[in-house]
C-alpha atoms as a PDB file:
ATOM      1  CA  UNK A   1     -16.455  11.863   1.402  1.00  0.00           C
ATOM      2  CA  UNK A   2     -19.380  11.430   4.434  1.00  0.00           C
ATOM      3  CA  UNK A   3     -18.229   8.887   6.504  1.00  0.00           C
ATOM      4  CA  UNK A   4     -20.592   7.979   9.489  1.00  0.00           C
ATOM      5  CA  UNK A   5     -18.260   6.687  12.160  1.00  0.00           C
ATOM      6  CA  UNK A   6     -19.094   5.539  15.623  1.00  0.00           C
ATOM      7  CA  UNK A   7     -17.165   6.377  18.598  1.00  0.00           C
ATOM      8  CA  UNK A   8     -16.234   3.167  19.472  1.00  0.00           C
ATOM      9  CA  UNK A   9     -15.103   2.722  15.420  1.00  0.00           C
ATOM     10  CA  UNK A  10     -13.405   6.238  16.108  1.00  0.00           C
ATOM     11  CA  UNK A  11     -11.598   5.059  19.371  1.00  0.00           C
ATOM     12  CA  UNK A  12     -10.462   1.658  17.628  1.00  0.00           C
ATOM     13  CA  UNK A  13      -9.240   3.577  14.598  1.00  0.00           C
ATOM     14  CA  UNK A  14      -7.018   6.397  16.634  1.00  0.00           C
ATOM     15  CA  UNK A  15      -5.887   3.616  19.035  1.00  0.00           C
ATOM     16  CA  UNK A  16      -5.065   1.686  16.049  1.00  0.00           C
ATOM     17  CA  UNK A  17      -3.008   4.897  14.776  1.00  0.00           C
ATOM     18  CA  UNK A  18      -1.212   5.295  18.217  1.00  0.00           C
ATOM     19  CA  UNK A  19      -0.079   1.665  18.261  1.00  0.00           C
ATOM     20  CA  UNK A  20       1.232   1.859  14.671  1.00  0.00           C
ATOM     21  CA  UNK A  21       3.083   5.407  15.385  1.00  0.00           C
ATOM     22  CA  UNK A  22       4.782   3.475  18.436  1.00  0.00           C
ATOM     23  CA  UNK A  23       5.309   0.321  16.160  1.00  0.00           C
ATOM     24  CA  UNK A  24       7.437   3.246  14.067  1.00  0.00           C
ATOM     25  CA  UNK A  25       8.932   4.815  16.582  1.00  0.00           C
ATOM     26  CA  UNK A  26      10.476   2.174  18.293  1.00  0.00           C
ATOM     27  CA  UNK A  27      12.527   1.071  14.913  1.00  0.00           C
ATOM     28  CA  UNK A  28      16.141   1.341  14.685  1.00  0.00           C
ATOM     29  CA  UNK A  29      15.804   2.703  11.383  1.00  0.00           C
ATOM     30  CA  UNK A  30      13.203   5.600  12.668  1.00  0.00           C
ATOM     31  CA  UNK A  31      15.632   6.510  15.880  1.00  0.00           C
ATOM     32  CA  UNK A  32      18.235   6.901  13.038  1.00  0.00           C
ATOM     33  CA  UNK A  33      16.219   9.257  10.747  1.00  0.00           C
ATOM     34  CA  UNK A  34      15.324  11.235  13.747  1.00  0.00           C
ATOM     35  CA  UNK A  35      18.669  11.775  15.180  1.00  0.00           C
ATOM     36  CA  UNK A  36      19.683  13.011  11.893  1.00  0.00           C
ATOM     37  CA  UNK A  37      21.410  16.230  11.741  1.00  0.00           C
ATOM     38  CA  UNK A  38      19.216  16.581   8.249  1.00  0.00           C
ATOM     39  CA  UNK A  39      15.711  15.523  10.049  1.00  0.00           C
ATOM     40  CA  UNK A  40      14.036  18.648  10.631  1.00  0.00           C
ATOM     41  CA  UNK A  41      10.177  19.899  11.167  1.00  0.00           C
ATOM     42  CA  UNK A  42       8.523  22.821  10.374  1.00  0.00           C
ATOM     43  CA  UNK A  43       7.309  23.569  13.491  1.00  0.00           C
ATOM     44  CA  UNK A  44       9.823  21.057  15.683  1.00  0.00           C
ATOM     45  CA  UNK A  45       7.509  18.039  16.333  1.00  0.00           C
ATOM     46  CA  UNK A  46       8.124  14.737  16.076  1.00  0.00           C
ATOM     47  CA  UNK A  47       6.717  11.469  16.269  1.00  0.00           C
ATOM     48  CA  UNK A  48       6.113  10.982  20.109  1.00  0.00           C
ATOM     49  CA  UNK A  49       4.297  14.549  20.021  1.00  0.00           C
ATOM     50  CA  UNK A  50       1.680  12.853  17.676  1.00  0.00           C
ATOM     51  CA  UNK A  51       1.882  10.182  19.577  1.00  0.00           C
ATOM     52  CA  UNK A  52       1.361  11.933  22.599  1.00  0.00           C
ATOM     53  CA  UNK A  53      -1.940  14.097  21.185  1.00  0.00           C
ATOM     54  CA  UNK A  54      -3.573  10.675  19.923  1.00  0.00           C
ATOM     55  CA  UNK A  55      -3.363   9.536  23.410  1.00  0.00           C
ATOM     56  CA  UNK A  56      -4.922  12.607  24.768  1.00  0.00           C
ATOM     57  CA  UNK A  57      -7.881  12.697  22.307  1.00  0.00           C
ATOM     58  CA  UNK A  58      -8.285   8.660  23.003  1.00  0.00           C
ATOM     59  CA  UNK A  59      -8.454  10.522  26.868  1.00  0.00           C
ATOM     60  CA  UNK A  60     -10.907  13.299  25.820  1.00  0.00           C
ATOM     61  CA  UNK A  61     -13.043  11.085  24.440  1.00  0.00           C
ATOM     62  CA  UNK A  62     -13.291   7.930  27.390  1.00  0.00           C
ATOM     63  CA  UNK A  63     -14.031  11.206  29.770  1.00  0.00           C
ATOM     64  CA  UNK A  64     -17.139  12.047  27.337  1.00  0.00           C
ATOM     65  CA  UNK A  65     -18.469   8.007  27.403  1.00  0.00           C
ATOM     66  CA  UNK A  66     -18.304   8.234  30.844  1.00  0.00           C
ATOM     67  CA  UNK A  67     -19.997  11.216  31.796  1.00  0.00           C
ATOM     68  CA  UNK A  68     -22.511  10.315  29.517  1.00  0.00           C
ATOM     69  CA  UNK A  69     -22.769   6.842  30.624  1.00  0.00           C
ATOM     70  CA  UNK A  70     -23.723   8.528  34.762  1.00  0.00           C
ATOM     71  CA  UNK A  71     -26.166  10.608  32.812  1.00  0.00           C
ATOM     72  CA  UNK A  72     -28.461   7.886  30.949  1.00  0.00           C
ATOM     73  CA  UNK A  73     -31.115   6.735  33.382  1.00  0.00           C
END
């Protein structure tokens, strides 16, 4: 499936994500699974980590408009 996305369609969508993940996060029910003793990862990550990289992609990506925005005439 080809897709053509724009970056500002890209930026709503993963900002979009982010909010939703913290929308999860923040539930009672979510804290609970998480706390778990039975709630494990394969690699240790959870939500807020995902969370976290979203935001720094969102990041990556406003320092790339702007650059680009001091080199159009």
């Amino acid at each position: 499936m080809n897709s053509i996305l724009s970056t500002e369609e890209i930026v709503i969508i993963l900002a979009g994500v982010e909010q939703t993940l913290r929308l999860i996060q923040s539930t009672p029910e979510y804290r609970r699974l998480q706390t778990s003793e039975h709630f494990t990862t394969s690699n240790d990550l959870v939500l807020n980590d995902a969370i976290q990289t979203i935001s720094e992609v969102l990041s990556g990506i406003e320092q790339v408009q702007l650059a680009n925005s001091f080199d159009e005439p």
